[in-house]
PDB file of N, CA and C in Angstrom:
ATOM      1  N   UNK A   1      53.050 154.553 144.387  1.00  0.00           N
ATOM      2  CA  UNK A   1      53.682 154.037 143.197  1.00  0.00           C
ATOM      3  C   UNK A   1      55.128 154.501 143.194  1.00  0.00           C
ATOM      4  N   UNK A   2      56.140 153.101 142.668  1.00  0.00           N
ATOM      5  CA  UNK A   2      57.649 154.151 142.742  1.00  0.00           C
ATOM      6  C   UNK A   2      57.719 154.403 141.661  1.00  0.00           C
ATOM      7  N   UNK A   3      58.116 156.066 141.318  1.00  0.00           N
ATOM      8  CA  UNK A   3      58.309 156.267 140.198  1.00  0.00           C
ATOM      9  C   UNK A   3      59.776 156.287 139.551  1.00  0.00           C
ATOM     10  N   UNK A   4      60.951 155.878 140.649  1.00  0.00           N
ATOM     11  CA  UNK A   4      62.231 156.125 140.798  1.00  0.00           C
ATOM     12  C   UNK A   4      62.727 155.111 140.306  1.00  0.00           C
ATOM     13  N   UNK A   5      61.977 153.985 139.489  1.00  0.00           N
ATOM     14  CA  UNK A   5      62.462 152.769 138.387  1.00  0.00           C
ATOM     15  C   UNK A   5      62.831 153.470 137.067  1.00  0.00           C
ATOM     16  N   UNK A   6      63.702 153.191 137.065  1.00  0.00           N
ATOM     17  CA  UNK A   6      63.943 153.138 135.100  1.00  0.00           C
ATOM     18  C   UNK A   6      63.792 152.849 134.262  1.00  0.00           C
ATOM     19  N   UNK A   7      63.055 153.512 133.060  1.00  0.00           N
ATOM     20  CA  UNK A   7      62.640 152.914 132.170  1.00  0.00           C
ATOM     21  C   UNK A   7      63.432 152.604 131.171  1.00  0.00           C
ATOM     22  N   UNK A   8      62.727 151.558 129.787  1.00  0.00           N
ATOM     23  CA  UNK A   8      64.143 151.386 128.934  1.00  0.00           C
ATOM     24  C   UNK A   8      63.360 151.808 127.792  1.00  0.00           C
ATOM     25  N   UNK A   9      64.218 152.673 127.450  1.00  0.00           N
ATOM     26  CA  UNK A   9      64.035 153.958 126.198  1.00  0.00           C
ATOM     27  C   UNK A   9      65.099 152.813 124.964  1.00  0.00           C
ATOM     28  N   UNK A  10      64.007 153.031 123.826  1.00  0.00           N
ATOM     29  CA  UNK A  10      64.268 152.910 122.626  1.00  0.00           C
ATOM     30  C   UNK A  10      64.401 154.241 121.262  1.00  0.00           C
ATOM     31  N   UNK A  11      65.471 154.049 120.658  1.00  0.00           N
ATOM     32  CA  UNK A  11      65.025 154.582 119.354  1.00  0.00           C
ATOM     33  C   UNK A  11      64.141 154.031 118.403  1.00  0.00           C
ATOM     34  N   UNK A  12      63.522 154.395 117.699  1.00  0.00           N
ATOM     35  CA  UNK A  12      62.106 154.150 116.774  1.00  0.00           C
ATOM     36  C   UNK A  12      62.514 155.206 115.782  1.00  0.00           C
ATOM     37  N   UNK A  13      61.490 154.673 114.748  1.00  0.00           N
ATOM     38  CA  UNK A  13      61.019 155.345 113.239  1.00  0.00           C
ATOM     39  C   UNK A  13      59.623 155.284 113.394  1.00  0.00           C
ATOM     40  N   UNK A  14      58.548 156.004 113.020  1.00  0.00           N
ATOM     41  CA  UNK A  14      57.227 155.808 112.807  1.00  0.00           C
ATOM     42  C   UNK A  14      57.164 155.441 111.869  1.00  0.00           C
ATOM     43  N   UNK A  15      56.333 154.192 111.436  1.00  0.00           N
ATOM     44  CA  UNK A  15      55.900 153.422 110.222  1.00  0.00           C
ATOM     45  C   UNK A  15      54.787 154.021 109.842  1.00  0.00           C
ATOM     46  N   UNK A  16      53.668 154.086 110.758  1.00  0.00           N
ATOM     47  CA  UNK A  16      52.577 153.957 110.400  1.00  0.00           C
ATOM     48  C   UNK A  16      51.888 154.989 111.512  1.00  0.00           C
ATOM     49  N   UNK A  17      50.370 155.937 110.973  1.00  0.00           N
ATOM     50  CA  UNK A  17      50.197 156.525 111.872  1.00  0.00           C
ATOM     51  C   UNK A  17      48.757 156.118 112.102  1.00  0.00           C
ATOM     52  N   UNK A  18      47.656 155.486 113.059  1.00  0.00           N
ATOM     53  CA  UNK A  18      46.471 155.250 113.595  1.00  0.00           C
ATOM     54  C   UNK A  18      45.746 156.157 114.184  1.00  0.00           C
ATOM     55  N   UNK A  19      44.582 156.173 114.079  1.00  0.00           N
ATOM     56  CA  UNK A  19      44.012 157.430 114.465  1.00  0.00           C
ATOM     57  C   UNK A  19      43.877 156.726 116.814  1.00  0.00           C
ATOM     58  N   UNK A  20      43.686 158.388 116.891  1.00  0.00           N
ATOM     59  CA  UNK A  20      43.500 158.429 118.495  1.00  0.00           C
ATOM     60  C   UNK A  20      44.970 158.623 118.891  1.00  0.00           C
ATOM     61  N   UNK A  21      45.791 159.320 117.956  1.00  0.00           N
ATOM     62  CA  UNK A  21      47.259 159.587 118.425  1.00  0.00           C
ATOM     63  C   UNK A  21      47.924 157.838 118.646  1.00  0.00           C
ATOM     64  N   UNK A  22      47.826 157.392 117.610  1.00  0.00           N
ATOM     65  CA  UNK A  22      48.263 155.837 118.114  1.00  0.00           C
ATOM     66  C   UNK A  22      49.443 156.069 116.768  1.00  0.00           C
ATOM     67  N   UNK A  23      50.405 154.966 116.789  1.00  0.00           N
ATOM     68  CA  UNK A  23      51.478 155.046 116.036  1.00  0.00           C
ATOM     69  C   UNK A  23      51.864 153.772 116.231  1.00  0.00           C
ATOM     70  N   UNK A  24      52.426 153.221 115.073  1.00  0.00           N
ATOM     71  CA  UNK A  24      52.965 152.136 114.871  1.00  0.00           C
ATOM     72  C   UNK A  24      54.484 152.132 114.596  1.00  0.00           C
ATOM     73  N   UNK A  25      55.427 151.903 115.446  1.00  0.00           N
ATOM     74  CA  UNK A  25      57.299 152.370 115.408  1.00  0.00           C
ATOM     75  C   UNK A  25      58.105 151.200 115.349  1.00  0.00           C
ATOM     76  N   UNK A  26      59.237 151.196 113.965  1.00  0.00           N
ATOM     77  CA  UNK A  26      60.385 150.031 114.047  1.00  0.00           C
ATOM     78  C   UNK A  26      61.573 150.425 114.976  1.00  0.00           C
ATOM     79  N   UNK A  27      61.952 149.392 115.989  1.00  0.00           N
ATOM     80  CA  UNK A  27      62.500 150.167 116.746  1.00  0.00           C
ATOM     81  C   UNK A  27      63.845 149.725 116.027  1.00  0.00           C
ATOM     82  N   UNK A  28      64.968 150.402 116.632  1.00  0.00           N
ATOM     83  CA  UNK A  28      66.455 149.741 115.712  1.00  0.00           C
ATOM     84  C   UNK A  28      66.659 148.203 116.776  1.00  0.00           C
ATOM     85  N   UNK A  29      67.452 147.839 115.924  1.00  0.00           N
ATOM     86  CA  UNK A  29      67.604 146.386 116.141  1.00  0.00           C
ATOM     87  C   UNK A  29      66.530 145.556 115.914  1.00  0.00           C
ATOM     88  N   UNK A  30      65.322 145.483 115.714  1.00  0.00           N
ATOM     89  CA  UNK A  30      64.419 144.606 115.893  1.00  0.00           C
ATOM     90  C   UNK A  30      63.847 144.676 114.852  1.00  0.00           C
ATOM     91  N   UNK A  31      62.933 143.533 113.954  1.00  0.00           N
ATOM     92  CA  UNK A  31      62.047 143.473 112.816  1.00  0.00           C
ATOM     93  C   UNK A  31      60.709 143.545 113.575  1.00  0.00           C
ATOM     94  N   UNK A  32      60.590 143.113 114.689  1.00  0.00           N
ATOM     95  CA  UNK A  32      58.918 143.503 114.749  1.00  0.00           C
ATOM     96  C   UNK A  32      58.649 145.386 115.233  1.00  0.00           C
ATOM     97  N   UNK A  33      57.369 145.316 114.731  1.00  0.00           N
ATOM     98  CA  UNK A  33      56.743 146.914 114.781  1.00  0.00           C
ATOM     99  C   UNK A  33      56.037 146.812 116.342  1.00  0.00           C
ATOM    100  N   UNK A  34      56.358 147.909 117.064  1.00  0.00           N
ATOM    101  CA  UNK A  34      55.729 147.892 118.463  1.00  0.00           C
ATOM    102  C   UNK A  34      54.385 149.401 118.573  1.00  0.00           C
ATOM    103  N   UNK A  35      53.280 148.694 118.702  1.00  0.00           N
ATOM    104  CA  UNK A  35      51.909 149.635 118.746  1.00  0.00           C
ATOM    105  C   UNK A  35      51.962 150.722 120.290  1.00  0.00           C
ATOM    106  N   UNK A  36      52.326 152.407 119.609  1.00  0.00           N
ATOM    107  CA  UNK A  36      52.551 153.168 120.531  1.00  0.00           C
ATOM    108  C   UNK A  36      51.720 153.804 120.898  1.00  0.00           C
ATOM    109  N   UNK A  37      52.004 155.273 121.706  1.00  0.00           N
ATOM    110  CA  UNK A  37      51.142 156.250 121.897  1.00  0.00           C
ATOM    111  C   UNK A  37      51.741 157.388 122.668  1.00  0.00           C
ATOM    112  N   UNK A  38      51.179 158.493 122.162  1.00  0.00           N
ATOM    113  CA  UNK A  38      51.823 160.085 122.743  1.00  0.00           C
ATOM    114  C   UNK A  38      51.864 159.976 123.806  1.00  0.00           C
ATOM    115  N   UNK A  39      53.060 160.488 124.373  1.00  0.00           N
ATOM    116  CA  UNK A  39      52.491 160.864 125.918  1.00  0.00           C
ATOM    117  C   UNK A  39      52.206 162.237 126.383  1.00  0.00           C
ATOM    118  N   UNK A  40      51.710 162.223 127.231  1.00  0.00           N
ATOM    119  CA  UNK A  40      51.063 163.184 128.115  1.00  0.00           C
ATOM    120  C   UNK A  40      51.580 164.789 127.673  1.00  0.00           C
ATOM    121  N   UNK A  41      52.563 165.102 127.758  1.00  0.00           N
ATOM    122  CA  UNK A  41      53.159 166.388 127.806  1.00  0.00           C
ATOM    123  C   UNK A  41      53.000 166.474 126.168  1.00  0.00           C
ATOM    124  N   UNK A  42      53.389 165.222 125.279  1.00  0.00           N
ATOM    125  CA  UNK A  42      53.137 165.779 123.705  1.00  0.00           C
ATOM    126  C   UNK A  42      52.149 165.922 123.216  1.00  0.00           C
ATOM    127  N   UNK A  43      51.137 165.728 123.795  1.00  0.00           N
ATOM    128  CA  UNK A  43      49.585 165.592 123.495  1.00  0.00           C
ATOM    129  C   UNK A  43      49.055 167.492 124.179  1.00  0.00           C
ATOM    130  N   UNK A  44      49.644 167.934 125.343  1.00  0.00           N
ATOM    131  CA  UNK A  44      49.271 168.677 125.812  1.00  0.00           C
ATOM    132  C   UNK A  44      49.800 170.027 125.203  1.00  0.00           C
ATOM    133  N   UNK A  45      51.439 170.104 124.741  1.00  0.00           N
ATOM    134  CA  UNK A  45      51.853 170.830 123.813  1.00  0.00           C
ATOM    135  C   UNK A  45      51.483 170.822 122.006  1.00  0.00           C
ATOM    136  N   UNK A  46      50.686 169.872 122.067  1.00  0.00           N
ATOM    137  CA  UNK A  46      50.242 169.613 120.926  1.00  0.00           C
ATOM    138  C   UNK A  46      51.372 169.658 119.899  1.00  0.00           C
ATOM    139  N   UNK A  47      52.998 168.596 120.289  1.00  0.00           N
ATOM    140  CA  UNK A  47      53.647 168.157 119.268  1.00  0.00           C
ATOM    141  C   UNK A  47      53.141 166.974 118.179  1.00  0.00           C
ATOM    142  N   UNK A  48      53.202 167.811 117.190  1.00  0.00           N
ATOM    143  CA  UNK A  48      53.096 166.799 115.882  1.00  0.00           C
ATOM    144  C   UNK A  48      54.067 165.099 115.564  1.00  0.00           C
ATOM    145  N   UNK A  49      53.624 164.350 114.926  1.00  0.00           N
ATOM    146  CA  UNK A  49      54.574 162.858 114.843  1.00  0.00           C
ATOM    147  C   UNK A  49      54.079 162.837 113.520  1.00  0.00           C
ATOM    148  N   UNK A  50      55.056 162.547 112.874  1.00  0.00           N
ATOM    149  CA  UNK A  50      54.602 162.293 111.429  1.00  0.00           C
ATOM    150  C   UNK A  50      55.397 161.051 110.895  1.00  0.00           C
ATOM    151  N   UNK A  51      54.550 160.204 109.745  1.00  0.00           N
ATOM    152  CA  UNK A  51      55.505 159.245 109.544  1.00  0.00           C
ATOM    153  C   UNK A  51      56.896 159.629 109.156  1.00  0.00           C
ATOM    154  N   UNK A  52      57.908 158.673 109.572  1.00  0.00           N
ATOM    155  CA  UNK A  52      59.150 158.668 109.047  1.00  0.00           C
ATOM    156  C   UNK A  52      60.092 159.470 110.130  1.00  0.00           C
ATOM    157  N   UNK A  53      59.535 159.998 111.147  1.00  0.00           N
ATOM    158  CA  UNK A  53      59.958 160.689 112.292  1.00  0.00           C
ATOM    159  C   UNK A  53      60.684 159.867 113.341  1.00  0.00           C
ATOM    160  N   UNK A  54      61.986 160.304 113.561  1.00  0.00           N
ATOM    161  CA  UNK A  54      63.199 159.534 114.720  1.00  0.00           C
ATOM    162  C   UNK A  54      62.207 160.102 115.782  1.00  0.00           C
ATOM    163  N   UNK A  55      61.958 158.953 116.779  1.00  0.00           N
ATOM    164  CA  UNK A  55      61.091 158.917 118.139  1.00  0.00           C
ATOM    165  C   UNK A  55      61.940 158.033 119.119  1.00  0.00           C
ATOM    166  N   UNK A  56      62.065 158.351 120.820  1.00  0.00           N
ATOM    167  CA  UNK A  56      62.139 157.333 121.397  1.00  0.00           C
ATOM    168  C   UNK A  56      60.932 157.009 122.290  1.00  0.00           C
ATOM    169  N   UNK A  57      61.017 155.928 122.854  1.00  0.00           N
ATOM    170  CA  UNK A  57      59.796 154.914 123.386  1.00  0.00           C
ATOM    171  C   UNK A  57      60.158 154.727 124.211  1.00  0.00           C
ATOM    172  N   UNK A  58      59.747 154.938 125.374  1.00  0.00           N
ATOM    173  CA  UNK A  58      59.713 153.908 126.673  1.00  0.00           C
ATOM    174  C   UNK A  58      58.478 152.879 126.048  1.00  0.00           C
ATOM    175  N   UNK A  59      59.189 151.924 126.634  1.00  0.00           N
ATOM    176  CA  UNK A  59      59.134 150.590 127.290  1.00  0.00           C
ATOM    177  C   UNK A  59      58.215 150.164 128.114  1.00  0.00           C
ATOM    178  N   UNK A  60      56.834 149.693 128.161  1.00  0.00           N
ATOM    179  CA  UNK A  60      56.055 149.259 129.034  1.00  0.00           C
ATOM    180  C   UNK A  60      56.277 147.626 129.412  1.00  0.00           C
ATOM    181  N   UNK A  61      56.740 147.739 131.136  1.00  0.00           N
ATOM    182  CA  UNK A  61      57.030 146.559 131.525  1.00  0.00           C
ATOM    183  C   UNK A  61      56.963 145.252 131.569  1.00  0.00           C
ATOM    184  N   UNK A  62      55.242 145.097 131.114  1.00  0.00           N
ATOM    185  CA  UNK A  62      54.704 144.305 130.822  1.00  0.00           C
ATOM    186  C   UNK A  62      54.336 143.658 129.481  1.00  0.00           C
ATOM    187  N   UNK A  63      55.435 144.922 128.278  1.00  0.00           N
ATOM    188  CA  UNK A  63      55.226 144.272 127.240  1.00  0.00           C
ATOM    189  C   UNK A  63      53.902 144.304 126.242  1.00  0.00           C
ATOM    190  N   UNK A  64      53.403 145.366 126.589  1.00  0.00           N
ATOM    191  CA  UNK A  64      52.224 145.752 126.100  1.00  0.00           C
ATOM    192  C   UNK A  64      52.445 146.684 124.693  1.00  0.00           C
ATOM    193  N   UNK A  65      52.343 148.346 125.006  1.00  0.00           N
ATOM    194  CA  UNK A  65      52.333 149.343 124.176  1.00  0.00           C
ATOM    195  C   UNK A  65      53.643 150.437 125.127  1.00  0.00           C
ATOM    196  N   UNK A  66      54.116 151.002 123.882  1.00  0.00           N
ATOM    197  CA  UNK A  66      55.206 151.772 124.168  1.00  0.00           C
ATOM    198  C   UNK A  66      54.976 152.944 123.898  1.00  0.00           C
ATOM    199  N   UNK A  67      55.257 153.957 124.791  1.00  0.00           N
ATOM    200  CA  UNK A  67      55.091 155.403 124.919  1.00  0.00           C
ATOM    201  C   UNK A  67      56.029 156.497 124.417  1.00  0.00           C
ATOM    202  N   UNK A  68      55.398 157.231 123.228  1.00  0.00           N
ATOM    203  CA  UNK A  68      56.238 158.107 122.720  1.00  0.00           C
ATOM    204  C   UNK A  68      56.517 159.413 123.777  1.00  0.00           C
ATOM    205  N   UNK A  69      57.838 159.458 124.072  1.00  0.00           N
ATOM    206  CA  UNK A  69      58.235 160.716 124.917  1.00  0.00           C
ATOM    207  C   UNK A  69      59.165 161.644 124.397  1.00  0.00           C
ATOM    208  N   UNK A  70      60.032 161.800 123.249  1.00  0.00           N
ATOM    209  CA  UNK A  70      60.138 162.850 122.234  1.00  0.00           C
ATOM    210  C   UNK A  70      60.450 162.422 120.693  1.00  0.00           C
ATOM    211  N   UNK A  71      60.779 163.407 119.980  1.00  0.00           N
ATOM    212  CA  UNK A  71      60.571 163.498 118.814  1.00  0.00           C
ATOM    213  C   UNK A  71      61.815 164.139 118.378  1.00  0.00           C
ATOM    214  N   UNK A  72      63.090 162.886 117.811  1.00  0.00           N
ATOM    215  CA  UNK A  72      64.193 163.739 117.621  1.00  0.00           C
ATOM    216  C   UNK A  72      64.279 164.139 116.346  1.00  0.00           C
TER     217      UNK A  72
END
């Protein structure tokens, strides 16, 4: 797998929070809400997301679900 692609990181707000560490985030510029999820290292440090929290997102390529990777 190459991992040496770049991803495209968004700023977000958490709207909404779903259980199973799932999150629902407005990203700036855009009116639609994109259905997220912790990643790996925040799940393992056991960082908190709470609504109303500045987050950025990578970007899943395919347009699916977007991955929370910190918590500004």
């Amino acid at each position: 797998m190459d991992n040496n692609k770049e991803k495209s990181q968004l700023n977000g707000i958490v709207t909404e929070a779903l259980p199973n560490t799932f999150f629902k985030v407005k990203l700036e510029g855009q009116e639609d809400e994109l259905l997220t999820y912790l990643a790996g290292k925040m799940r393992l440090h056991r960082i908190r997301v709470l609504i109303g929290d500045k987050v950025i997102v990578e970007l899943d390529q395919y347009g699916g679900k977007g991955r929370i990777v910190k918590r500004l």
